[in-house]
Protein backbone atom coordinates (compact mmCIF):
# COMPACT_ATOMS: atom_id res chain seq x y z
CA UNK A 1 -29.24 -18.21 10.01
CA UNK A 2 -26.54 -18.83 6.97
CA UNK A 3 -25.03 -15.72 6.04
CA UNK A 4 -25.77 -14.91 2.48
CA UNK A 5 -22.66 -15.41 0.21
CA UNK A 6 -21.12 -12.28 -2.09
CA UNK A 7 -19.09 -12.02 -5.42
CA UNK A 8 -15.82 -10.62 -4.96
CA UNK A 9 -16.20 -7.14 -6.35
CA UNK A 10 -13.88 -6.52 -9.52
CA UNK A 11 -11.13 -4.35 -7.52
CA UNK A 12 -11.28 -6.99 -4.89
CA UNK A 13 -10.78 -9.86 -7.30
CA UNK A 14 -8.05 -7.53 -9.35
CA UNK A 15 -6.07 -7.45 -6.09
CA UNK A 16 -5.41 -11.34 -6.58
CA UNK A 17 -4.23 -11.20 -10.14
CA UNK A 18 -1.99 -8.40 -9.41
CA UNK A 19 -0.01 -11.21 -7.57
CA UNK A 20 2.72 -13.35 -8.53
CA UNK A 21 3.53 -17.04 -7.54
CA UNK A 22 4.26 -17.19 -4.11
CA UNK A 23 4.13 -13.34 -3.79
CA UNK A 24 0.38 -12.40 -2.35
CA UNK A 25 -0.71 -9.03 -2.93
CA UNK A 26 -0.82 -8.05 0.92
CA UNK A 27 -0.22 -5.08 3.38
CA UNK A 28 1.86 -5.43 6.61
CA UNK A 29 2.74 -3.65 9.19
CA UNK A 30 5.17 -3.77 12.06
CA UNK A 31 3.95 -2.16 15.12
CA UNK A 32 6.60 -1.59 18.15
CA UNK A 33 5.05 -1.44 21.43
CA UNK A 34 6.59 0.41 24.70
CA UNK A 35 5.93 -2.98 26.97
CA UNK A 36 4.92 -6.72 26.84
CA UNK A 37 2.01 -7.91 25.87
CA UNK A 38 0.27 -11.34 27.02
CA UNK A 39 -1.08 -13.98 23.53
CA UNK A 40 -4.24 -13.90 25.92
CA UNK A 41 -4.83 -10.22 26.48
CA UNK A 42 -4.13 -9.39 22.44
CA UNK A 43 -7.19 -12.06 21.26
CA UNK A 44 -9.36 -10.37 23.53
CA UNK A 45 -8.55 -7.00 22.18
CA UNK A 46 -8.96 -8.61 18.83
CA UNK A 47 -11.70 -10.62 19.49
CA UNK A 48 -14.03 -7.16 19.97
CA UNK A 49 -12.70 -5.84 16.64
CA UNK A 50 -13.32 -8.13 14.65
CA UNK A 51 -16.94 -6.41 13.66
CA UNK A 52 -14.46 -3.31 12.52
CA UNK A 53 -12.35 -5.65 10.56
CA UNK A 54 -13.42 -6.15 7.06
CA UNK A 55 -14.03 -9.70 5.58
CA UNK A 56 -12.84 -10.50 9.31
CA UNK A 57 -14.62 -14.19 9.26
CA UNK A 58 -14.93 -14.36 5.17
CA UNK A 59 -13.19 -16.30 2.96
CA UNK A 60 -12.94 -17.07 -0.52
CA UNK A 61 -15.68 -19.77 -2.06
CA UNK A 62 -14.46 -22.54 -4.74
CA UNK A 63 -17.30 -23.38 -7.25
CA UNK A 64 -17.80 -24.62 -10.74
CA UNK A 65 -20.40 -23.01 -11.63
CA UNK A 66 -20.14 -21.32 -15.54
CA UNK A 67 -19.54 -17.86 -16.12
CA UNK A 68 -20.24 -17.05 -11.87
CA UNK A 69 -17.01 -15.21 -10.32
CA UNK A 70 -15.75 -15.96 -6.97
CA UNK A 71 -17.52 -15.14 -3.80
CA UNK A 72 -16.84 -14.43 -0.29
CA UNK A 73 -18.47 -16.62 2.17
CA UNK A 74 -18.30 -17.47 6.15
CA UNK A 75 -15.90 -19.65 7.73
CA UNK A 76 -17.51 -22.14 9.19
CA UNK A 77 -13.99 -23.40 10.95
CA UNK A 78 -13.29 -19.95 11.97
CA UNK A 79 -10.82 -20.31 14.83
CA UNK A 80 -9.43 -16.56 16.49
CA UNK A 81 -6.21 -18.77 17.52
CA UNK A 82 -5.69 -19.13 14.17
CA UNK A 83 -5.39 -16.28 13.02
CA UNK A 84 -3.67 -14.49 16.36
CA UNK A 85 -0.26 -16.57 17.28
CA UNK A 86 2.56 -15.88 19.03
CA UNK A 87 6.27 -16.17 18.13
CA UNK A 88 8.71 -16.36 20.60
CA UNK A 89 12.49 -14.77 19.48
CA UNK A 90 15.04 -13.30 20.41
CA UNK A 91 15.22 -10.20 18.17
CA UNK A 92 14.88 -6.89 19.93
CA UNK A 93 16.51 -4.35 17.36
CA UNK A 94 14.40 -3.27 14.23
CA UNK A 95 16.59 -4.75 11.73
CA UNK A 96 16.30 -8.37 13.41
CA UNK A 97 12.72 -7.95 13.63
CA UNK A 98 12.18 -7.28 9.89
CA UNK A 99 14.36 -10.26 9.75
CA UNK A 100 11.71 -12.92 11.96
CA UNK A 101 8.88 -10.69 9.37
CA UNK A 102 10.22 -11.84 6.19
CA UNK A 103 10.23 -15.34 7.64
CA UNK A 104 6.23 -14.82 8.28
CA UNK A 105 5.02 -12.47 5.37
CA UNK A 106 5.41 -14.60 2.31
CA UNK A 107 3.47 -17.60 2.76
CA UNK A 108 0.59 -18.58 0.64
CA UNK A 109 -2.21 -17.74 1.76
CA UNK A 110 -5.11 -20.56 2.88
CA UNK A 111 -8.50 -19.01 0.91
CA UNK A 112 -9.95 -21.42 2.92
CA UNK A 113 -9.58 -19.25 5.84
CA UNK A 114 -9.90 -15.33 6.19
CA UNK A 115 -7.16 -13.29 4.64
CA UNK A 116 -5.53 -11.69 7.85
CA UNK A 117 -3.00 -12.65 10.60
CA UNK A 118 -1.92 -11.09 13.93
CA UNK A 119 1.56 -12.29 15.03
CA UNK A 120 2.45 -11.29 18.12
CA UNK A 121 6.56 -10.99 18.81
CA UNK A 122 7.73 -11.98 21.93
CA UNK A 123 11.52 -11.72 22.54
CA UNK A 124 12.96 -12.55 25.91
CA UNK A 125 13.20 -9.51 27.66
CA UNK A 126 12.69 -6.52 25.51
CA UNK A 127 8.90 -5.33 24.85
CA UNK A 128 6.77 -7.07 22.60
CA UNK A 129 6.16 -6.21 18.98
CA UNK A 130 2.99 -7.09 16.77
CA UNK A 131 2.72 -7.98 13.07
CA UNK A 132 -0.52 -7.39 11.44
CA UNK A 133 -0.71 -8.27 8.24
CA UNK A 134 -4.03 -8.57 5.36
CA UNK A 135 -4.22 -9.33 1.84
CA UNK A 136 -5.05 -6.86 0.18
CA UNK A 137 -8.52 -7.69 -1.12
CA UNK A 138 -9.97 -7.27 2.35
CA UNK A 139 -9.06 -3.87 2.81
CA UNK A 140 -10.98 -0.88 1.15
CA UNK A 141 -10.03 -0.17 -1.82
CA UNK A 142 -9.53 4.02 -0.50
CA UNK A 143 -8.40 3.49 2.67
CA UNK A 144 -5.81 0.79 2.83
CA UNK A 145 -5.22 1.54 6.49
CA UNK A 146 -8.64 0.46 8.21
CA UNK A 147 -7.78 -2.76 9.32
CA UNK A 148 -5.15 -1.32 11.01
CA UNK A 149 -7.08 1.60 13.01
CA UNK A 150 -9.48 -1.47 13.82
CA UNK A 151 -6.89 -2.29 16.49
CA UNK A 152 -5.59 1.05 17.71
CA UNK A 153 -7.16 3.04 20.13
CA UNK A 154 -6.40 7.18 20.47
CA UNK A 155 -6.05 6.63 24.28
CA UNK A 156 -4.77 4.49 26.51
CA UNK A 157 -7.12 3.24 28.12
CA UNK A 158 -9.64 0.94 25.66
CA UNK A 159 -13.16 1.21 25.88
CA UNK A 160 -15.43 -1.87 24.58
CA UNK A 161 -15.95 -1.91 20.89
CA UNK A 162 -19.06 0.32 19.99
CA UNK A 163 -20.05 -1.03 16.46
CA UNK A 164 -18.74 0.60 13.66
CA UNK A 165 -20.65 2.54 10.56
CA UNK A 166 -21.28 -0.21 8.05
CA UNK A 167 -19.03 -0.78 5.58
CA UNK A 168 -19.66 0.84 2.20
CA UNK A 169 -19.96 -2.39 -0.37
CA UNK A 170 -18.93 -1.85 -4.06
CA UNK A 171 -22.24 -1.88 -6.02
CA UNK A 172 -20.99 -5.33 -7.65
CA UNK A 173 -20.33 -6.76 -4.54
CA UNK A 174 -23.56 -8.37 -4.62
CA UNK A 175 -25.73 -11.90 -3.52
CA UNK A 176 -24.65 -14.40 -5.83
CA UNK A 177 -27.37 -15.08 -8.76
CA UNK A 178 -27.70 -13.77 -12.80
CA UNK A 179 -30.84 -11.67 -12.05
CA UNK A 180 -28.61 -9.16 -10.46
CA UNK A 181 -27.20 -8.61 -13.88
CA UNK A 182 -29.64 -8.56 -16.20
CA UNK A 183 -31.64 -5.90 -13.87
CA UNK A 184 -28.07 -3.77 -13.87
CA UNK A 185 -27.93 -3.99 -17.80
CA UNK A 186 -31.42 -3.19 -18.20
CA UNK A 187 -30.78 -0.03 -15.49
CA UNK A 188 -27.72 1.11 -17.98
CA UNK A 189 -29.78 0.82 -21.07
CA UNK A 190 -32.66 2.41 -19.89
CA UNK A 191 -30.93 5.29 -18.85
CA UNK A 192 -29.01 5.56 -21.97
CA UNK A 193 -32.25 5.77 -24.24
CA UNK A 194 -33.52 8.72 -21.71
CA UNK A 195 -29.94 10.55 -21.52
CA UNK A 196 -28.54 10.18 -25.01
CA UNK A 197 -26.41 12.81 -25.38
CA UNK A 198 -25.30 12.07 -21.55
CA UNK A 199 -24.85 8.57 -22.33
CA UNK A 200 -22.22 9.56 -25.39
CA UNK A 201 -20.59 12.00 -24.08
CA UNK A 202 -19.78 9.39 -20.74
CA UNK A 203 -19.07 6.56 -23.57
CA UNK A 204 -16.37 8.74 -24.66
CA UNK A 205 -14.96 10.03 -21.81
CA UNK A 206 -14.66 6.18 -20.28
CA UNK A 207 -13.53 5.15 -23.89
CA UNK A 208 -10.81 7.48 -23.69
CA UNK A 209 -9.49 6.60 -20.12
CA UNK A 210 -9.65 2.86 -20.69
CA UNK A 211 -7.32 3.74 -23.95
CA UNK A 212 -4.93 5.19 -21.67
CA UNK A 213 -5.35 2.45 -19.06
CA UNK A 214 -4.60 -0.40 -21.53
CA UNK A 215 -1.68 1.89 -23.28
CA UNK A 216 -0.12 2.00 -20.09
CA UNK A 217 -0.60 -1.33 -18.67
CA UNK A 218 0.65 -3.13 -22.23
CA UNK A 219 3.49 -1.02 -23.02
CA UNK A 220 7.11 -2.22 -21.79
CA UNK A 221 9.19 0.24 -19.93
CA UNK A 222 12.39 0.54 -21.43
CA UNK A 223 14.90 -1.84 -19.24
CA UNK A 224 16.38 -1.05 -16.43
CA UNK A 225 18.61 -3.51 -14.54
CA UNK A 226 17.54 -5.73 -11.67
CA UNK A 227 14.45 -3.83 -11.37
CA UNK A 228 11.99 -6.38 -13.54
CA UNK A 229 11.81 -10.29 -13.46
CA UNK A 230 11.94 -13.35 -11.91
CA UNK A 231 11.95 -13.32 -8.42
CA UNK A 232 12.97 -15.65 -5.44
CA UNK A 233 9.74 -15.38 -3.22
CA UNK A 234 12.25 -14.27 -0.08
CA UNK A 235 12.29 -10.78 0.04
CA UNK A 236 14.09 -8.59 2.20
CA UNK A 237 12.79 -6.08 4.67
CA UNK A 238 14.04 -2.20 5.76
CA UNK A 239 13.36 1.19 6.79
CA UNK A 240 14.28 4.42 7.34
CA UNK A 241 12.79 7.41 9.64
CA UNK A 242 12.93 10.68 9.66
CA UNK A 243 11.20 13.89 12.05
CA UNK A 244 8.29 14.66 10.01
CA UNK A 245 9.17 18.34 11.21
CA UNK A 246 12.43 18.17 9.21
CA UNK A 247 11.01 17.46 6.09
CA UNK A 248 8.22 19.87 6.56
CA UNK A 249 11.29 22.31 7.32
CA UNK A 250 12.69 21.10 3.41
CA UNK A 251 9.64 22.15 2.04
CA UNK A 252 9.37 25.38 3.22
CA UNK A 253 12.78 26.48 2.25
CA UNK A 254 12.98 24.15 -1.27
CA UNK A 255 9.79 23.85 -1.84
CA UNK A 256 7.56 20.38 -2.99
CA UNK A 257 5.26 18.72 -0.69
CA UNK A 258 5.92 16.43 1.94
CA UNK A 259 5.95 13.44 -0.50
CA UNK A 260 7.99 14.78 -3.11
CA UNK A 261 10.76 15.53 -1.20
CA UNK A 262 10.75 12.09 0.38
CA UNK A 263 9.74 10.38 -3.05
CA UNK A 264 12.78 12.47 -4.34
CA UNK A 265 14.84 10.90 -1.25
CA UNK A 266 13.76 7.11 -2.72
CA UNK A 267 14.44 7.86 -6.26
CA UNK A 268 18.37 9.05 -5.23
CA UNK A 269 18.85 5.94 -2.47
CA UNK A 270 17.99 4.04 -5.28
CA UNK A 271 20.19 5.51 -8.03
CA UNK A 272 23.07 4.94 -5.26
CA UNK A 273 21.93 1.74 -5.00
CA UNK A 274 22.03 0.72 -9.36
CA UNK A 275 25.01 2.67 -9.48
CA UNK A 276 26.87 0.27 -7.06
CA UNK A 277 25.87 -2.59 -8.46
CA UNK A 278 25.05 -1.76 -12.14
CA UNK A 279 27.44 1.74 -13.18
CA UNK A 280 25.72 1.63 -16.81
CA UNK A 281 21.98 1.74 -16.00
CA UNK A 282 21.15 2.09 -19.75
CA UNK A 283 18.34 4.97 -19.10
CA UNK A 284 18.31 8.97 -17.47
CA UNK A 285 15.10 8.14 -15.53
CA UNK A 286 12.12 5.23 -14.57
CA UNK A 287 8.74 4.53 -14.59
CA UNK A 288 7.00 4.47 -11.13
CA UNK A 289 3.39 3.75 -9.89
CA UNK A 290 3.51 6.32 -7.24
CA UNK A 291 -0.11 8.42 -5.65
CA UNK A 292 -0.93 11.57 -6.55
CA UNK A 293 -2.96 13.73 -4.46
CA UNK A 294 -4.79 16.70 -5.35
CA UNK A 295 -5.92 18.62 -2.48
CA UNK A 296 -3.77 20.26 0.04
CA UNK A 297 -1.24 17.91 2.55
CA UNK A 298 -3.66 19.41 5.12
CA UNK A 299 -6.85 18.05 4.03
CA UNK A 300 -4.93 14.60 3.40
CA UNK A 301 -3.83 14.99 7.14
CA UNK A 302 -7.27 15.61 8.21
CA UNK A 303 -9.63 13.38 6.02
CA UNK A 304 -6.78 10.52 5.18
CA UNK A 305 -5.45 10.14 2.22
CA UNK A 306 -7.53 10.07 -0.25
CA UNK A 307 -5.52 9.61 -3.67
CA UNK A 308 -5.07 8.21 -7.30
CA UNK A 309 -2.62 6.14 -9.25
CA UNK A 310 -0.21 7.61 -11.67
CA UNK A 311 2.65 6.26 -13.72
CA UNK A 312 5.67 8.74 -13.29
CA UNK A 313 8.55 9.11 -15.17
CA UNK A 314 11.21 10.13 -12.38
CA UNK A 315 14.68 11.36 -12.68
CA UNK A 316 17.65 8.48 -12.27
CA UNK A 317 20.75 9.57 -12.66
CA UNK A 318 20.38 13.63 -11.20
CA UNK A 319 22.60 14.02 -8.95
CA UNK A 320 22.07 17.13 -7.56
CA UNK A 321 19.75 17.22 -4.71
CA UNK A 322 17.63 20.17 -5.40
CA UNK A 323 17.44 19.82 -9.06
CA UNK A 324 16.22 16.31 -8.91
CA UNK A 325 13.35 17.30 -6.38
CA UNK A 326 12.31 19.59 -8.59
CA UNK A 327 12.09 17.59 -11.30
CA UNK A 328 10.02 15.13 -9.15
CA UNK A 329 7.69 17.58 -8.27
CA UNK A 330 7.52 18.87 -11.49
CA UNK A 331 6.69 15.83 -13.05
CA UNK A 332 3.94 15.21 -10.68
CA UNK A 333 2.23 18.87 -11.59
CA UNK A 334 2.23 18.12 -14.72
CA UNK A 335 0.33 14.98 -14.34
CA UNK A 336 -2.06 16.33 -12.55
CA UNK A 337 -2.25 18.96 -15.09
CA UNK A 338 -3.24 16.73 -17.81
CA UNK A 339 -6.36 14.95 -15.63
CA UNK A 340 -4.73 11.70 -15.04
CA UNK A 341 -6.68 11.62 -11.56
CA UNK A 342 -10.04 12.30 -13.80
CA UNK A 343 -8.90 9.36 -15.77
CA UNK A 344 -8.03 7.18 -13.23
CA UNK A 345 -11.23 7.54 -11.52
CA UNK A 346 -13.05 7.40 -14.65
CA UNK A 347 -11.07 3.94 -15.06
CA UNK A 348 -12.40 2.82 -11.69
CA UNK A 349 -15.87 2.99 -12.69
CA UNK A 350 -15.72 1.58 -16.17
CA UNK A 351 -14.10 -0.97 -13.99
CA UNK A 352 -16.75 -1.18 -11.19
CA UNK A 353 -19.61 -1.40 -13.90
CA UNK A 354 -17.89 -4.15 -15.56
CA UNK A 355 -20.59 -7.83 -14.97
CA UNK A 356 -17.89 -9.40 -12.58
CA UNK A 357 -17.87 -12.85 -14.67
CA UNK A 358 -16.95 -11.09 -17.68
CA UNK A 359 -14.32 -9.07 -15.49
CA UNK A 360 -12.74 -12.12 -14.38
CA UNK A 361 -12.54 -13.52 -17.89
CA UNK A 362 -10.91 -10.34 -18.87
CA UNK A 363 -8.08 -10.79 -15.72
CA UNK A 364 -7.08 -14.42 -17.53
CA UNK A 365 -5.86 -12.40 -20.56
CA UNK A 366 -4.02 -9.84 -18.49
CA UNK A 367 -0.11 -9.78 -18.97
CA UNK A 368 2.01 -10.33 -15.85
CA UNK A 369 4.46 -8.17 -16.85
CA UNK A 370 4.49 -4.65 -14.88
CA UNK A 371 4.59 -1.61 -17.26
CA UNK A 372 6.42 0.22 -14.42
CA UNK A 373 10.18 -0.14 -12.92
CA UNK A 374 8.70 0.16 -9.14
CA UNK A 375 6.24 1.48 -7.23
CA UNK A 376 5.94 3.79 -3.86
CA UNK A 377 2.85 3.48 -2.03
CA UNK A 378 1.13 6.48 0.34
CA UNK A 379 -0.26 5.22 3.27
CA UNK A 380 -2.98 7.69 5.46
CA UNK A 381 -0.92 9.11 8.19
CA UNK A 382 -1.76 8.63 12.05
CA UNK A 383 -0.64 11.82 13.32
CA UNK A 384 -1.39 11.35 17.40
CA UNK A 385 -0.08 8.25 19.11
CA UNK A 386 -2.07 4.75 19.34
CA UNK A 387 -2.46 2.03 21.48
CA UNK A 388 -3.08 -1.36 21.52
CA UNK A 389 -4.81 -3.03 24.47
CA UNK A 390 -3.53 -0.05 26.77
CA UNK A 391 0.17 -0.30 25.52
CA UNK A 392 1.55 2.65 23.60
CA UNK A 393 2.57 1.75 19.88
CA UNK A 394 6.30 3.24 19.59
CA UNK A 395 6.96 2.76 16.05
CA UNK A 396 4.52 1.44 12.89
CA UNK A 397 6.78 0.33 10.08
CA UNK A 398 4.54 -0.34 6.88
CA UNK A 399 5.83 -3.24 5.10
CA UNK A 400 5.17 -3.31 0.87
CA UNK A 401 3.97 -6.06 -0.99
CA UNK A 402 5.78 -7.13 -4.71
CA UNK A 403 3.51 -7.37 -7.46
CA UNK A 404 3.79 -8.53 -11.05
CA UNK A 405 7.91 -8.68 -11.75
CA UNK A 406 8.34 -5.79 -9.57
CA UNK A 407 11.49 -6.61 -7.32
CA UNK A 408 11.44 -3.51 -5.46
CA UNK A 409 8.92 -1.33 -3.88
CA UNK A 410 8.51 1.64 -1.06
CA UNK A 411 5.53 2.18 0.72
CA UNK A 412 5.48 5.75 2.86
CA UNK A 413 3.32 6.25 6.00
CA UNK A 414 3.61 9.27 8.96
CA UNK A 415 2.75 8.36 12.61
CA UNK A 416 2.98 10.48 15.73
CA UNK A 417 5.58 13.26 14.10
CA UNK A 418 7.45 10.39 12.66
CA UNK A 419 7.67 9.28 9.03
CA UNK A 420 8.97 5.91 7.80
CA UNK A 421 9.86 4.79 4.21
CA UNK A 422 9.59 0.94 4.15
CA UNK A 423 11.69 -0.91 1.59
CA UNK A 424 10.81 -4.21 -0.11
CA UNK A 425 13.99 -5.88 -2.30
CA UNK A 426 14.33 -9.48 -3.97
CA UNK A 427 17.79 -11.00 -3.39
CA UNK A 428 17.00 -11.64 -7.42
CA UNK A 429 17.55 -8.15 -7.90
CA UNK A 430 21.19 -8.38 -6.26
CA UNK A 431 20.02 -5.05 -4.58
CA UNK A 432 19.87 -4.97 -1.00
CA UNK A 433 17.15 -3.38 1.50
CA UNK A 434 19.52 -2.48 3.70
CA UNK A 435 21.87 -0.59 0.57
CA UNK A 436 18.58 1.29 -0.29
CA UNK A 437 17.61 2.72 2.80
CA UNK A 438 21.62 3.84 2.87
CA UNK A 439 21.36 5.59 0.18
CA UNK A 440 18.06 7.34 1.36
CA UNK A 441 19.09 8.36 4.39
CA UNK A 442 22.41 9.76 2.58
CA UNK A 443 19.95 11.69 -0.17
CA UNK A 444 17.85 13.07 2.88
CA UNK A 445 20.61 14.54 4.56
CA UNK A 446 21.56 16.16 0.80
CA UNK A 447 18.43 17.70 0.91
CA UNK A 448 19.13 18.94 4.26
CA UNK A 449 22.36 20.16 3.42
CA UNK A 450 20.85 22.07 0.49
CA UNK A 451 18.02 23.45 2.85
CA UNK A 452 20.53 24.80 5.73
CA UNK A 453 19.06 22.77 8.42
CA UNK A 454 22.56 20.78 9.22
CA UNK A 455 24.34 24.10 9.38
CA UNK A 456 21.34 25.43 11.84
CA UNK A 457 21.85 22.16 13.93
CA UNK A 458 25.73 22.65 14.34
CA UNK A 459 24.87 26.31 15.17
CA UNK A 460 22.23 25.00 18.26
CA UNK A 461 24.65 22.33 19.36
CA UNK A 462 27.61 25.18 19.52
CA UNK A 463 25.74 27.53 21.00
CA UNK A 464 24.58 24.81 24.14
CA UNK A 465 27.71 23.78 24.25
């Protein structure tokens, strides 16, 4: 029996305007294991995930049919070796391995085909890495992390693929066909003429939000520097880690949350790294898409994270530690303050409730320009170690994507009492990865400084010695 085919919902299809030539809008991560791995063994594993894995034999239909949006449909060529390879190399240290990633990462993609890869790393001797990576359409639109925990397994030892829940569909994510619409539109109205004053008051509300959406998206941040424009399509990868304790031990003795202070630790690696290259930047601070969250770091820890979109305006050229993590932080309060996370999700459902053709006419007209300097991404934290086909995962380094003109972004994601900042820099930008994570890890150990935990350290290692 055919499998029935669906529209792209209007988030999904947003993810591929987002993207730039030659840039696609796409998650990646680099997971580390503790021993080698055979090509043969890792297709099996994925093999009985793929009915976890969303979109996992979907990919994108071509029509020419008026006013009808794209659709997902099955593969009928679907082939598990190609989308599970192997690479042999001879990188074994982080760095090099980023290196034989940015070879991979930014290809186009083949819509023909589904929108994920698994690239297995093979160096000579040392133990095998993986590279998963997914466009971003595929994954849900809260919990960019699924297609990972598809493939890990809490314990050694894998059991067989029970089936998962069923994946929660957008409500426009629908059989292809007009009747759809015109029942949804006669829905809306009929519920309006019942609800009047209800209907109003939400008309406002949504008017309001979609003001603010389109006055942020259309208006220019003021210029800073090799942060905006052209790019070459050859990004560099890096990262920096740090003991999740340690930061936790920042917060409790300067305050913030876990994010700030390491969101504060970006913003100063990557004043060091202007200042180098550019000494007049022009501006005192920058405009960055970063999450907000509004429950407690606990309940992110224990339900994922679960969090909204919100344009910051974050301190550039502070240079005191402290001060500029309290500005961070204090920036963030206030946004959530003012009910940007109301408006956001208010956004999302004018958006969801938007008749997908007329959403994807809309997209056409949408400037590629990003209102924003950069962006830092939250992924949900893994907090107890993972395996993969029996081996332990040693190290998950998230990998951003560029979108728009952006030519540098973070993305920021905890694993097993570990957390790693991922860096994503165009050669375009004359900025380096490797320069950004410098100056992070220099503006971490500020921090540090400032909180008395180096002083504590040289205490411990006196005292042992």
């Amino acid at each position: 029996m055919k499998a029935s085919n669906h529209t792209l919902s209007n988030l999904e299809a947003l993810f591929f305007a987002l993207e730039a030539r030659g840039s696609p809008t796409q998650l990646a991560w680099l997971c580390r294991l503790n021993s080698r791995l055979p090509l043969s063994t890792l297709r099996a594993h994925a093999r009985e995930r793929l009915k976890r894995i969303p979109h996992s034999r979907d990919c994108i239909g071509n029509h020419t049919v008026f006013l009808q949006a794209p659709f997902w449909t099955e593969d009928p060529a679907f082939s598990l070796a190609r989308h599970v390879k192997s690479v042999a190399t001879t990188a074994s240290t982080l760095e090099e391995l980023l290196e034989v990633c940015r070879r991979l990462l930014w290809t186009p993609w083949n819509l023909q085909h589904p929108l994920w890869e698994i690239t297995l790393l093979q160096p000579v001797r040392a133990p095998s890495s993986i590279l998963v990576r997914a466009h971003r359409s595929i994954l849900p639109f809260e919990n960019e992390g699924e297609f990972l925990n598809a493939l890990l397994d809490p314990q050694p030892l894998a059991r067989k693929c029970l089936p998962g829940a069923p994946r929660v569909k957008d409500p426009l994510s629908h059989p292809l066909g007009g009747r759809r619409f015109i029942n949804q539109g006669t829905t809306i109205l009929w519920r309006a003429l019942r609800h009047p004053y209800d209907a109003a008051s939400g008309l406002r509300t949504y008017f309001e939000s979609v003001v603010s959406s389109l006055r942020t998206a259309l208006t220019l941040p003021p210029p800073v520097a090799a942060l905006n424009g052209p790019r070459s399509h050859n990004p560099e990868f890096n990262a920096v880690q740090f003991p999740l304790n340690d930061v936790r031990q920042i917060r409790n003795r300067l305050g913030g949350s876990v994010f700030e202070i390491l969101l504060s630790s970006i913003i100063g690696g990557l004043s060091s790294a202007l200042g180098d290259h550019f000494p007049e930047t022009g501006t005192p601070e920058i405009l960055a898409c970063v999450p907000l969250t509004t429950g407690s770091e606990q309940d992110a820890q224990r339900t994922g994270t679960r969090t909204t979109l919100a344009v910051a305006r974050l301190p550039l050229t502070t240079r005191n530690p402290v001060e500029r993590l309290r500005k961070v932080s204090a920036e963030l309060d206030l946004l959530r303050a003012i009910h940007i996370p109301e408006q956001y999700r208010r956004t999302l459902q004018v958006v969801r409730e938007i008749p997908p053709p007329a959403f994807h006419a809309l997209l056409k007209l949408m400037p590629h320009t990003a209102p924003v300097h950069t962006m830092c991404l939250d992924l949900p934290s893994i907090r107890e170690r993972r395996y993969l086909a029996g081996n332990e995962v040693k190290q998950i380094v998230p990998i951003a994507p560029l979108v728009f003109d952006l030519r540098v972004a973070f993305v920021v994601q905890a694993y097993a009492e570990q957390v790693t900042i991922g860096v994503t820099a165009d050669p375009q930008s004359r900025l380096t990865a490797r320069g950004i994570t410098r100056g992070i890890r220099v503006a971490q150990r500020e921090l540090e400084e400032a909180a008395g935990l180096i002083q504590r350290r040289q205490h411990r290692l006196g005292s042992d010695s």
